[in-house]
Structure formats: C-alpha cells, structure tokens
PDB file of N, CA and C in Angstrom:
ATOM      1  N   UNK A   1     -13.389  58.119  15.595  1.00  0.00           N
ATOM      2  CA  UNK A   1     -12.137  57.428  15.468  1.00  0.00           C
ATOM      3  C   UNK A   1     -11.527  57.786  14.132  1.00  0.00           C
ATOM      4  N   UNK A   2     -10.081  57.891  13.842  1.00  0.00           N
ATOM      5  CA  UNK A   2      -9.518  58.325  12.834  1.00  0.00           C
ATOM      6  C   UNK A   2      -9.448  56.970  11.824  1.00  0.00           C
ATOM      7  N   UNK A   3      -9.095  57.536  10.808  1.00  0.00           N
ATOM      8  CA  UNK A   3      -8.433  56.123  10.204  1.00  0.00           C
ATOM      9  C   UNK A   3      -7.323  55.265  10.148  1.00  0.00           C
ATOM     10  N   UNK A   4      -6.474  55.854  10.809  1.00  0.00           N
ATOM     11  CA  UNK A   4      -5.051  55.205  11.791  1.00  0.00           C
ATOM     12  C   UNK A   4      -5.897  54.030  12.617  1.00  0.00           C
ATOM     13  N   UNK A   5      -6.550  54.561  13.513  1.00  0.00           N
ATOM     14  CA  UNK A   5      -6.804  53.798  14.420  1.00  0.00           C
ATOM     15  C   UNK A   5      -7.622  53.088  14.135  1.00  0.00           C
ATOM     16  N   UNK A   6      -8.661  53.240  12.659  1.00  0.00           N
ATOM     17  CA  UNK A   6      -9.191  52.093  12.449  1.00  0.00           C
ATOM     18  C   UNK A   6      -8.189  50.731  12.144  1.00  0.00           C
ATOM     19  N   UNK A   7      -7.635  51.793  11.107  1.00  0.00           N
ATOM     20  CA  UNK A   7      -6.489  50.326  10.067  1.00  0.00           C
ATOM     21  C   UNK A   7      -5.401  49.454  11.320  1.00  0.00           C
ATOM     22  N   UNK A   8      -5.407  50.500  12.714  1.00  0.00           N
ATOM     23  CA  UNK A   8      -4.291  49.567  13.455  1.00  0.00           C
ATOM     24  C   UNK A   8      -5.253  48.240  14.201  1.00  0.00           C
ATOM     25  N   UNK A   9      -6.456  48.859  14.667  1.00  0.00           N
ATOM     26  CA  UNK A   9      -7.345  47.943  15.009  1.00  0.00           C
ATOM     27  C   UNK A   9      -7.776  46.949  14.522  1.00  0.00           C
ATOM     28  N   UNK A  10      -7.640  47.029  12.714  1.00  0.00           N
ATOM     29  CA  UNK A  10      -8.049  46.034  12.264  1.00  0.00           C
ATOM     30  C   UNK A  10      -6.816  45.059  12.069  1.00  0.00           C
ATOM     31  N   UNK A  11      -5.612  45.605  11.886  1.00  0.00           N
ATOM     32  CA  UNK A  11      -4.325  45.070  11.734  1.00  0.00           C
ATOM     33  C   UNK A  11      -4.338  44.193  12.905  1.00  0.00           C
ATOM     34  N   UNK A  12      -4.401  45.208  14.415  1.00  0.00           N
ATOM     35  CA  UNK A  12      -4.327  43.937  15.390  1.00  0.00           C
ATOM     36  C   UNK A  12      -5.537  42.709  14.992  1.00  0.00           C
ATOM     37  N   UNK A  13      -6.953  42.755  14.599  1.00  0.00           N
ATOM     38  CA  UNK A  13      -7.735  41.529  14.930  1.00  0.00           C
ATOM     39  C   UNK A  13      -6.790  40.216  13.914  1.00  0.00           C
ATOM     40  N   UNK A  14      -6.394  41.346  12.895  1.00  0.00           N
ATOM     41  CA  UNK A  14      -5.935  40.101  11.616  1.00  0.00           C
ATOM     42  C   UNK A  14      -4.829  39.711  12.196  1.00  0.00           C
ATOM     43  N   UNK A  15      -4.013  40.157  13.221  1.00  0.00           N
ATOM     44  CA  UNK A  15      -2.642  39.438  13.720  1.00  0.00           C
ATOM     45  C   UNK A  15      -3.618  38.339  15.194  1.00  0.00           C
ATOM     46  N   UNK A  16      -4.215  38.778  15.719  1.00  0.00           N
ATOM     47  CA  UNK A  16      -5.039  38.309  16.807  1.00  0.00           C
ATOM     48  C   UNK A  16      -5.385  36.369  16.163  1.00  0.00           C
ATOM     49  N   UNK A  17      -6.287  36.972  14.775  1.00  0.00           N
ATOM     50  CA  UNK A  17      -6.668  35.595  14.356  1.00  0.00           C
ATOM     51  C   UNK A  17      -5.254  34.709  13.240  1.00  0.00           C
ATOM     52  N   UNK A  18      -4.742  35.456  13.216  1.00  0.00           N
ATOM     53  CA  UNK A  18      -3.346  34.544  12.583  1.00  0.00           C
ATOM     54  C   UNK A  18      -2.676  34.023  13.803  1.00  0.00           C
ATOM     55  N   UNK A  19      -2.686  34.565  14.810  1.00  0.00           N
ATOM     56  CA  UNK A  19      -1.519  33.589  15.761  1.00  0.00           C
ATOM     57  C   UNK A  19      -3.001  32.207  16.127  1.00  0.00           C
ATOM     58  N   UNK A  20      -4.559  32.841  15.816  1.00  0.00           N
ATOM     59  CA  UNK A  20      -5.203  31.944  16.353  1.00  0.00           C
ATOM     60  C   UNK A  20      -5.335  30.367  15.496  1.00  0.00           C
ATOM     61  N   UNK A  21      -4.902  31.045  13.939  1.00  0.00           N
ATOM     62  CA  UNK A  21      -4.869  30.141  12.840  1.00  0.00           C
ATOM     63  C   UNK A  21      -3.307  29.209  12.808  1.00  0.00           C
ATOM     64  N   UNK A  22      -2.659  29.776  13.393  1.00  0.00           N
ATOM     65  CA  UNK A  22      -1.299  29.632  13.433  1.00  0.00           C
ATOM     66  C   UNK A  22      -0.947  28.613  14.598  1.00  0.00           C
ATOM     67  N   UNK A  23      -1.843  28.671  16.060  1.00  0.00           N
ATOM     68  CA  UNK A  23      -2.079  27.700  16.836  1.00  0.00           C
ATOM     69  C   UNK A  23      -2.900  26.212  16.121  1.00  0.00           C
ATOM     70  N   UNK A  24      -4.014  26.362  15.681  1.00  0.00           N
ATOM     71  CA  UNK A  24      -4.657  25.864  15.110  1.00  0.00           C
ATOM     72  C   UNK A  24      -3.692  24.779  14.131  1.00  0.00           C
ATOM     73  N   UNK A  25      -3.498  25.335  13.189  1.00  0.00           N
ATOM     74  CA  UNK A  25      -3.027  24.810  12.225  1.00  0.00           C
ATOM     75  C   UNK A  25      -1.689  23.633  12.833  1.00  0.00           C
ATOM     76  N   UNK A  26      -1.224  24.119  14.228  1.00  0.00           N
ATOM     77  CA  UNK A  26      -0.070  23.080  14.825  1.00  0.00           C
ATOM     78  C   UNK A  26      -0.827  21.627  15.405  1.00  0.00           C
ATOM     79  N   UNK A  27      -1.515  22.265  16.230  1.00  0.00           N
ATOM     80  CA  UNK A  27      -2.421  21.203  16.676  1.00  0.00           C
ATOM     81  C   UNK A  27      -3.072  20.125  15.500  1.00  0.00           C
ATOM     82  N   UNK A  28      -3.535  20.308  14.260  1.00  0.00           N
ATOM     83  CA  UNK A  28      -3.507  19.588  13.756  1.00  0.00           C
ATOM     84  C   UNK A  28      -2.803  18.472  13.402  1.00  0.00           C
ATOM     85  N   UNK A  29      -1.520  19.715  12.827  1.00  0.00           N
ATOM     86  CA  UNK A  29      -0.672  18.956  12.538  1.00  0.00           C
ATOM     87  C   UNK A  29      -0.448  18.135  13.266  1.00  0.00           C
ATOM     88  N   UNK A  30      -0.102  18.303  14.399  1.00  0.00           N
ATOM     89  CA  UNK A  30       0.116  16.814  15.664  1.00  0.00           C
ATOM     90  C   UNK A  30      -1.014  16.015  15.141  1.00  0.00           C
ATOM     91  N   UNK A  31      -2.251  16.473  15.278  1.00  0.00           N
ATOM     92  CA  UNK A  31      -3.260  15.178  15.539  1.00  0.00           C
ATOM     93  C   UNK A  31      -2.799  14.602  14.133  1.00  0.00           C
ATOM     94  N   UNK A  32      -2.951  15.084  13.248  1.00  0.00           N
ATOM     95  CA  UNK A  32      -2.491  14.198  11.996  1.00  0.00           C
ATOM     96  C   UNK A  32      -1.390  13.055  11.722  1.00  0.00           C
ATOM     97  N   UNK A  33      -0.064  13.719  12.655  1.00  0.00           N
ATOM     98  CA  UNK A  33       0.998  12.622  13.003  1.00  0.00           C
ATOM     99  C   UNK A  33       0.291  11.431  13.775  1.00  0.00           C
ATOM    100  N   UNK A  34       0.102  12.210  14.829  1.00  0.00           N
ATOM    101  CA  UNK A  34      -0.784  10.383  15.430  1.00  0.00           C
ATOM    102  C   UNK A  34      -1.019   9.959  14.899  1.00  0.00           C
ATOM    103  N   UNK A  35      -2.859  10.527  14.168  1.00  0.00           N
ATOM    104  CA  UNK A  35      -3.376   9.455  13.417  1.00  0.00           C
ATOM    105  C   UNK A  35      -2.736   8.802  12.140  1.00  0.00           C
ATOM    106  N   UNK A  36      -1.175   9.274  12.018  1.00  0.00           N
ATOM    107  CA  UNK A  36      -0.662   8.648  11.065  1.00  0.00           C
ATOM    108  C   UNK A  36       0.053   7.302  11.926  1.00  0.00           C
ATOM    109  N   UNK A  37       0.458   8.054  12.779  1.00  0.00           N
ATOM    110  CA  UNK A  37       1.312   6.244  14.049  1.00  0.00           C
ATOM    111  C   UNK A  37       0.033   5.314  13.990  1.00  0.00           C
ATOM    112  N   UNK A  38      -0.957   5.974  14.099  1.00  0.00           N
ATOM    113  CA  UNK A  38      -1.947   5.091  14.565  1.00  0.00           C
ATOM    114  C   UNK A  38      -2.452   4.161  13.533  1.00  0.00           C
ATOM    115  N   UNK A  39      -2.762   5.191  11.947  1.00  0.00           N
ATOM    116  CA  UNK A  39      -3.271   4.009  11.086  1.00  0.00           C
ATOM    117  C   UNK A  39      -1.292   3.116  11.125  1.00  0.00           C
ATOM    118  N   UNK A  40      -0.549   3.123  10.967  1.00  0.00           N
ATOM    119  CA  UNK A  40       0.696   2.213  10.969  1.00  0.00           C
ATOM    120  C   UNK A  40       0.694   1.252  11.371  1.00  0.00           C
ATOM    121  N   UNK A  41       0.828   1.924  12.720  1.00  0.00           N
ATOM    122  CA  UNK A  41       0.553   0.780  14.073  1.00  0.00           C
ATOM    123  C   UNK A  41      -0.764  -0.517  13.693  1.00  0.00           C
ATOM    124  N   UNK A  42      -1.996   0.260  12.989  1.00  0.00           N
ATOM    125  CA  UNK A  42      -2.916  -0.716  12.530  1.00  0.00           C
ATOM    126  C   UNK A  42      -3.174  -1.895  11.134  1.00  0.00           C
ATOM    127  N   UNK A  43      -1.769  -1.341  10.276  1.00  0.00           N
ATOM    128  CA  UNK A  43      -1.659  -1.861   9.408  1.00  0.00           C
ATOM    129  C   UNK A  43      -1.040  -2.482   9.670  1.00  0.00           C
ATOM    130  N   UNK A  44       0.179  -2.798  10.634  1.00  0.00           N
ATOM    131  CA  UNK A  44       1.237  -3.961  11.125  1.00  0.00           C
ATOM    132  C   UNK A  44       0.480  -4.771  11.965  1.00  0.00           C
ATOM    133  N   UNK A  45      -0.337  -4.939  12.505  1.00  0.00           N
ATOM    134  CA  UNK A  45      -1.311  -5.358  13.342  1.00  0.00           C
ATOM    135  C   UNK A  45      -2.162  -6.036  12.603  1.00  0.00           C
ATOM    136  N   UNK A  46      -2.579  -5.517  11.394  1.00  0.00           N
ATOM    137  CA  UNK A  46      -3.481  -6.177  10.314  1.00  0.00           C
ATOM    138  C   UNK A  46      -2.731  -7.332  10.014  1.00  0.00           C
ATOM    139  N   UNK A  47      -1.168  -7.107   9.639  1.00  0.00           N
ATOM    140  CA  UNK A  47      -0.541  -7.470   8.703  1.00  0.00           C
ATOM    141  C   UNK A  47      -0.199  -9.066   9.453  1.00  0.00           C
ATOM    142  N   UNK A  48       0.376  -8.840  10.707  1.00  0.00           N
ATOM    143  CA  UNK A  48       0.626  -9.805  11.217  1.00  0.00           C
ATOM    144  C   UNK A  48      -0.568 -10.707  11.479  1.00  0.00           C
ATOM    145  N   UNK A  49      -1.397 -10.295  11.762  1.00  0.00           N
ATOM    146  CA  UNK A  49      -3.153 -11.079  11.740  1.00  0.00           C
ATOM    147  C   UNK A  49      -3.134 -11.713  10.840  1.00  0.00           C
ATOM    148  N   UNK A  50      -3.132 -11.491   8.991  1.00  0.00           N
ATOM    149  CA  UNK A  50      -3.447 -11.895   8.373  1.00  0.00           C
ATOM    150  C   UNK A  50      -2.188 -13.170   8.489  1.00  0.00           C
ATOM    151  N   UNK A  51      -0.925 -12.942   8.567  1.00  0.00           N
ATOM    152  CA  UNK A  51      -0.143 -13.684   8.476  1.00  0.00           C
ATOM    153  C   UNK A  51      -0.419 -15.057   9.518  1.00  0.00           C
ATOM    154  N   UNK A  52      -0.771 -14.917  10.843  1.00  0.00           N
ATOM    155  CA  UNK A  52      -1.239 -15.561  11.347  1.00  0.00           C
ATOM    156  C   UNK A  52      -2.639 -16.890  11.303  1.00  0.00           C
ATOM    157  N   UNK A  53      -3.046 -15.842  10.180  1.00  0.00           N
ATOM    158  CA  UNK A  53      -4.668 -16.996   9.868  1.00  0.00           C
ATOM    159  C   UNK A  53      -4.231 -17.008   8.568  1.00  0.00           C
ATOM    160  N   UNK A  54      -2.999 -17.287   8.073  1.00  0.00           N
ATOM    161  CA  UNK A  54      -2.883 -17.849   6.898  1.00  0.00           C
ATOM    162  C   UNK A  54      -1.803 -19.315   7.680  1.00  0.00           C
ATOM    163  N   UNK A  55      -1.373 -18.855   8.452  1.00  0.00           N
ATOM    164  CA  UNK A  55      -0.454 -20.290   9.329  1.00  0.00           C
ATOM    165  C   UNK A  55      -1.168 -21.235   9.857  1.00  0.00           C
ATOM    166  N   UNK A  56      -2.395 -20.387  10.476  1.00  0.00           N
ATOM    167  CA  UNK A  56      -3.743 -21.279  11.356  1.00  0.00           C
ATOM    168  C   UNK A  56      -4.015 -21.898   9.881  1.00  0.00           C
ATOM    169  N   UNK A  57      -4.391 -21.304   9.178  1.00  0.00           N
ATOM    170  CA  UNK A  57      -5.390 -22.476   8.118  1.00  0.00           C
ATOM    171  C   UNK A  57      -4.265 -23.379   7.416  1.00  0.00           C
ATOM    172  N   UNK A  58      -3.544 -23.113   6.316  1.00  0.00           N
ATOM    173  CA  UNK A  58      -2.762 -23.846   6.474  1.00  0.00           C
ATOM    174  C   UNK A  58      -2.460 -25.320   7.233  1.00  0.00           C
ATOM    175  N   UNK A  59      -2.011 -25.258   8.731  1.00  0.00           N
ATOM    176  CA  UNK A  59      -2.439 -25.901   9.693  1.00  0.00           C
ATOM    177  C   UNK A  59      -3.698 -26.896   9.776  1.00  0.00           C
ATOM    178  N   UNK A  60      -4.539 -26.337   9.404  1.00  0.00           N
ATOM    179  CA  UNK A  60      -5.823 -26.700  10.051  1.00  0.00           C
ATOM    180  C   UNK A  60      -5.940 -27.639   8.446  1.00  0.00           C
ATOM    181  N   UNK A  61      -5.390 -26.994   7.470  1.00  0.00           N
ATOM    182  CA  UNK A  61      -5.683 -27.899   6.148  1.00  0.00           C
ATOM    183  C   UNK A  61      -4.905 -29.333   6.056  1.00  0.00           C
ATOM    184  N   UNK A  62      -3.608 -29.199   6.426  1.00  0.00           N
ATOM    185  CA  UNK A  62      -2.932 -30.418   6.929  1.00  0.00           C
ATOM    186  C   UNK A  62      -3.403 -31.105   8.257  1.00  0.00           C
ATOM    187  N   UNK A  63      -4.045 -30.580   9.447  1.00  0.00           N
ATOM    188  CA  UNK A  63      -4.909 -31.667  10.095  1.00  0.00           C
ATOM    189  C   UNK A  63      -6.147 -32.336   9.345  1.00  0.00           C
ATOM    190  N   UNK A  64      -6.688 -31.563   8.264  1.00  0.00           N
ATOM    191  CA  UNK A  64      -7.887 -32.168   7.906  1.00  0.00           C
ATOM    192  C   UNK A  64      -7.433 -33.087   6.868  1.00  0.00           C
ATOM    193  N   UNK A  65      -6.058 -33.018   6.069  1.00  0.00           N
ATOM    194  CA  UNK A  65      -5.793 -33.927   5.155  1.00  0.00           C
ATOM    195  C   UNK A  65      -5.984 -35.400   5.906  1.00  0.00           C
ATOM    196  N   UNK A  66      -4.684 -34.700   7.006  1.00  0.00           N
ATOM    197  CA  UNK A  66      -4.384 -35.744   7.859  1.00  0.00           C
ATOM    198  C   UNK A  66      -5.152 -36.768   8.075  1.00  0.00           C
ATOM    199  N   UNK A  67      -6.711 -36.124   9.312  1.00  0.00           N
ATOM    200  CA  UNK A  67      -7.658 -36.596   9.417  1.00  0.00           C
ATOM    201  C   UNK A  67      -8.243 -38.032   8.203  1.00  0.00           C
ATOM    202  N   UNK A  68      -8.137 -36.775   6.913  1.00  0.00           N
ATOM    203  CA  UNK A  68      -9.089 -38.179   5.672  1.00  0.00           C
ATOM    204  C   UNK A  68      -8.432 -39.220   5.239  1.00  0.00           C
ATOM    205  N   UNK A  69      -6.540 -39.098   5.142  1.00  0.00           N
ATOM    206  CA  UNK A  69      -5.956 -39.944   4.563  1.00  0.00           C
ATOM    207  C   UNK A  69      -5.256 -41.052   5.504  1.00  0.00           C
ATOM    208  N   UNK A  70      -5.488 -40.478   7.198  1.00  0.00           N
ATOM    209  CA  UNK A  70      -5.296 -41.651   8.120  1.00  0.00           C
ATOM    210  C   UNK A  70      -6.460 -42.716   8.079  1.00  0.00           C
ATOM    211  N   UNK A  71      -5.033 -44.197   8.432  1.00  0.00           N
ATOM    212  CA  UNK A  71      -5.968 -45.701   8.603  1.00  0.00           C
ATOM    213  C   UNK A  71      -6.639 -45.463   9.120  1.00  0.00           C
ATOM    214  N   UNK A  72      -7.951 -46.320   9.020  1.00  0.00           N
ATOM    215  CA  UNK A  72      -9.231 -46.583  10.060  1.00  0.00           C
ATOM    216  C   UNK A  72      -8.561 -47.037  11.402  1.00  0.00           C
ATOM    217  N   UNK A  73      -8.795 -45.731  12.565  1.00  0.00           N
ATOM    218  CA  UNK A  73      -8.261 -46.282  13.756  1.00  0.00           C
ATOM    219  C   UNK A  73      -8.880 -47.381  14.510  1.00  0.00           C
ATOM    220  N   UNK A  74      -7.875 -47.948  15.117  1.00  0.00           N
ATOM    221  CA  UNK A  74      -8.179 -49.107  15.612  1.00  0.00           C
ATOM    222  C   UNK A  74      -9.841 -49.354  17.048  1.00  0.00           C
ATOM    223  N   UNK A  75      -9.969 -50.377  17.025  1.00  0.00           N
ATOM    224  CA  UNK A  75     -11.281 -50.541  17.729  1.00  0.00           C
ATOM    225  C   UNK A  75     -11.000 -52.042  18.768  1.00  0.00           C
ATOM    226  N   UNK A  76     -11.782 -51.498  20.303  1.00  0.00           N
ATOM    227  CA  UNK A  76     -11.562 -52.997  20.898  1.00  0.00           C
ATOM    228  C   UNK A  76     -12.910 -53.434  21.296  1.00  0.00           C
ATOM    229  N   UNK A  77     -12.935 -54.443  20.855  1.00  0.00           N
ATOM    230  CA  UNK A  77     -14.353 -55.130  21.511  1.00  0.00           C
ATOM    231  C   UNK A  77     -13.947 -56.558  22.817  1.00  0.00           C
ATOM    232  N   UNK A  78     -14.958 -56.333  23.519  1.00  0.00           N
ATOM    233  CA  UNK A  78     -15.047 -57.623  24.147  1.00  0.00           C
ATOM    234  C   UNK A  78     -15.739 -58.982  23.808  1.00  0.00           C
ATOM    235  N   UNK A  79     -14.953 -59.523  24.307  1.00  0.00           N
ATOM    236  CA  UNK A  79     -15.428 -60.895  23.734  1.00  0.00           C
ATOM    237  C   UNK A  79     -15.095 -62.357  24.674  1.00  0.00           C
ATOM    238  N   UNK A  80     -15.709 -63.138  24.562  1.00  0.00           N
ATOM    239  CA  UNK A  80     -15.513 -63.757  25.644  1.00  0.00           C
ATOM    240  C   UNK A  80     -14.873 -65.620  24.712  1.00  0.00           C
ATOM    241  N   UNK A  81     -13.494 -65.947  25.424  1.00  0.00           N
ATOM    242  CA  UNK A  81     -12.930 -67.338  24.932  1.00  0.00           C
ATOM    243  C   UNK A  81     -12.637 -67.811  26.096  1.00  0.00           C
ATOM    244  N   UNK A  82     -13.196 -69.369  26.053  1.00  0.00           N
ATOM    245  CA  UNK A  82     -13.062 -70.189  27.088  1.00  0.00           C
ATOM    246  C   UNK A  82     -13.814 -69.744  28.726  1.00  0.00           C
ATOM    247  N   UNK A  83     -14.494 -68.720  28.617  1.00  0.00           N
ATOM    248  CA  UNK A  83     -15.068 -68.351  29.116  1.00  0.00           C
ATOM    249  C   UNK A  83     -14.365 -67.288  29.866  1.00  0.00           C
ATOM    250  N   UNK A  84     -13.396 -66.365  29.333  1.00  0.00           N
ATOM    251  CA  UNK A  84     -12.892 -66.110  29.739  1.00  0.00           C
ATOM    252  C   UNK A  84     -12.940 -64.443  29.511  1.00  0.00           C
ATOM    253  N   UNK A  85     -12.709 -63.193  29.450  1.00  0.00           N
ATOM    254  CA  UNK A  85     -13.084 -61.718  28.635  1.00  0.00           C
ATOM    255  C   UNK A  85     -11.613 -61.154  28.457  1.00  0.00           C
ATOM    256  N   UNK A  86     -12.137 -61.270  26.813  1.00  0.00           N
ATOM    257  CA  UNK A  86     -10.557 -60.670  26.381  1.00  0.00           C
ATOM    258  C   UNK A  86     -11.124 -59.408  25.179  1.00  0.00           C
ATOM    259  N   UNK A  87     -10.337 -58.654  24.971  1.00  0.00           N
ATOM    260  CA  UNK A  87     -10.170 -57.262  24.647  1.00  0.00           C
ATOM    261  C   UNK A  87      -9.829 -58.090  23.018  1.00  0.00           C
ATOM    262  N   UNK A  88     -10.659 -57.963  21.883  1.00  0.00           N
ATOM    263  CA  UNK A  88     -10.159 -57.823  20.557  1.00  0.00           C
ATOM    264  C   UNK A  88     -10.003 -56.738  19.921  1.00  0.00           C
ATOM    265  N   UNK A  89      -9.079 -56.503  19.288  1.00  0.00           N
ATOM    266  CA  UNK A  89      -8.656 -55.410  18.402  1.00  0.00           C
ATOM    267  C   UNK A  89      -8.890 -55.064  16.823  1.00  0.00           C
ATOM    268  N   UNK A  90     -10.052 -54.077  16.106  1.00  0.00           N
ATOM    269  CA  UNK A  90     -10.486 -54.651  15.368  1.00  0.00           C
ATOM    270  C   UNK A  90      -9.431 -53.209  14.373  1.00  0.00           C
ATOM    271  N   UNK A  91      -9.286 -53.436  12.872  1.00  0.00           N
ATOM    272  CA  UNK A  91      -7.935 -52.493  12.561  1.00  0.00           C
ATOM    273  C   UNK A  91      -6.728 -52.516  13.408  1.00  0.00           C
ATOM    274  N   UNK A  92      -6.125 -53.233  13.603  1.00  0.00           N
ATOM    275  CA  UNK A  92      -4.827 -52.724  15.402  1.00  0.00           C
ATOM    276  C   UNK A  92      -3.740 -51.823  14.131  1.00  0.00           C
ATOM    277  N   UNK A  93      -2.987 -51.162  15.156  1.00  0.00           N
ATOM    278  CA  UNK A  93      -2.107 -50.189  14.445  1.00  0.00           C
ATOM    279  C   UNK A  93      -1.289 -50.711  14.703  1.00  0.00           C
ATOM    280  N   UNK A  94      -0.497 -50.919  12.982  1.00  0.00           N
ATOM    281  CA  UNK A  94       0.831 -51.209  13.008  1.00  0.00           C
ATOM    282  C   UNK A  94       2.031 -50.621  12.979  1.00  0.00           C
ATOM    283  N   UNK A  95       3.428 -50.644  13.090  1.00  0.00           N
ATOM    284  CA  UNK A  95       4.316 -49.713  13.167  1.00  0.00           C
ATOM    285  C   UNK A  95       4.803 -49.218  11.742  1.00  0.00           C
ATOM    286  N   UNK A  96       3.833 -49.562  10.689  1.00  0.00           N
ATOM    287  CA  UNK A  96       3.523 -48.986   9.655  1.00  0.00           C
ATOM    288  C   UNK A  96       3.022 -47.781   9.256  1.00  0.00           C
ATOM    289  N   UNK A  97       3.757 -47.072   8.135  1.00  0.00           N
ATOM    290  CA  UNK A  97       2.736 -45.486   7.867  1.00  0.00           C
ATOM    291  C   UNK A  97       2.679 -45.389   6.718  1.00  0.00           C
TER     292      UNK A  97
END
C-alpha cells in the first residue's frame, strides 16, 4: 500500500470516529437537559413539600396549644334525686371563651 492510501485510510477512520464522537457528544447533551428538567422538576417538588410540612406543623402547633390552654371539658355523671336518674354536669361549658 502507498502512502496516499495509508494517510486517506487513516483520514477516513478519524472522520469515521468524529461523526461517532459527534453523535455521542449530542446524545448527551440531551440526557443532560433532562436530567436538568428532572433535578427542577425535583427541587419544586421538594420545595412545595417543605412548604407544606411547615403549614402541617404550624397547624398541628396551634392544635396542641389549643389542646393545653382549653377549659377542662365538661363531664356527665349519673346520679339519682328523688329516686329518680338525672345526668349531672361536672365543668358544663359556658358560652364563654
């Protein structure tokens, strides 16, 4: 073989593997866009989560205030007058707060 035909032979492999690097290198690029939608998509997703269990607790901190600083709820016992069974109310709730 001459040396023409080496240098064209080798010219074609190096054009052969540049269109192969040249494919390559696109495909990445795509996958890289995704995984850029994708971490996004997961950080707004985070974001709203967190926002959410900061509303839940919140929430949950004003039921538990709630809970400690409400009156002792009311209680009924039976009891018997004149021989009779009546319902007493022990704390009764008033239209007080």
């Amino acid at each position: 073989m001459g040396d023409g035909n080496k240098a064209e032979k080798r010219l074609l492999n190096a054009t052969v593997a540049l269109e192969g690097l040249r494919a390559e290198r696109d495909f990445l690029r795509a996958q890289v866009n995704w995984l850029q939608r994708q971490l996004q998509n997961a950080i707004e997703r985070a974001e709203r989560s967190e926002d959410r269990l900061h509303e839940v607790t919140l929430r949950m901190a004003e039921l538990s205030h709630e809970a400690i600083t409400a009156p002792t709820r009311s209680g009924a016992t039976e009891v018997l007058m004149d021989g009779k069974s009546i319902l007493r109310l022990s704390n009764p709730i008033s239209g007080h707060r």
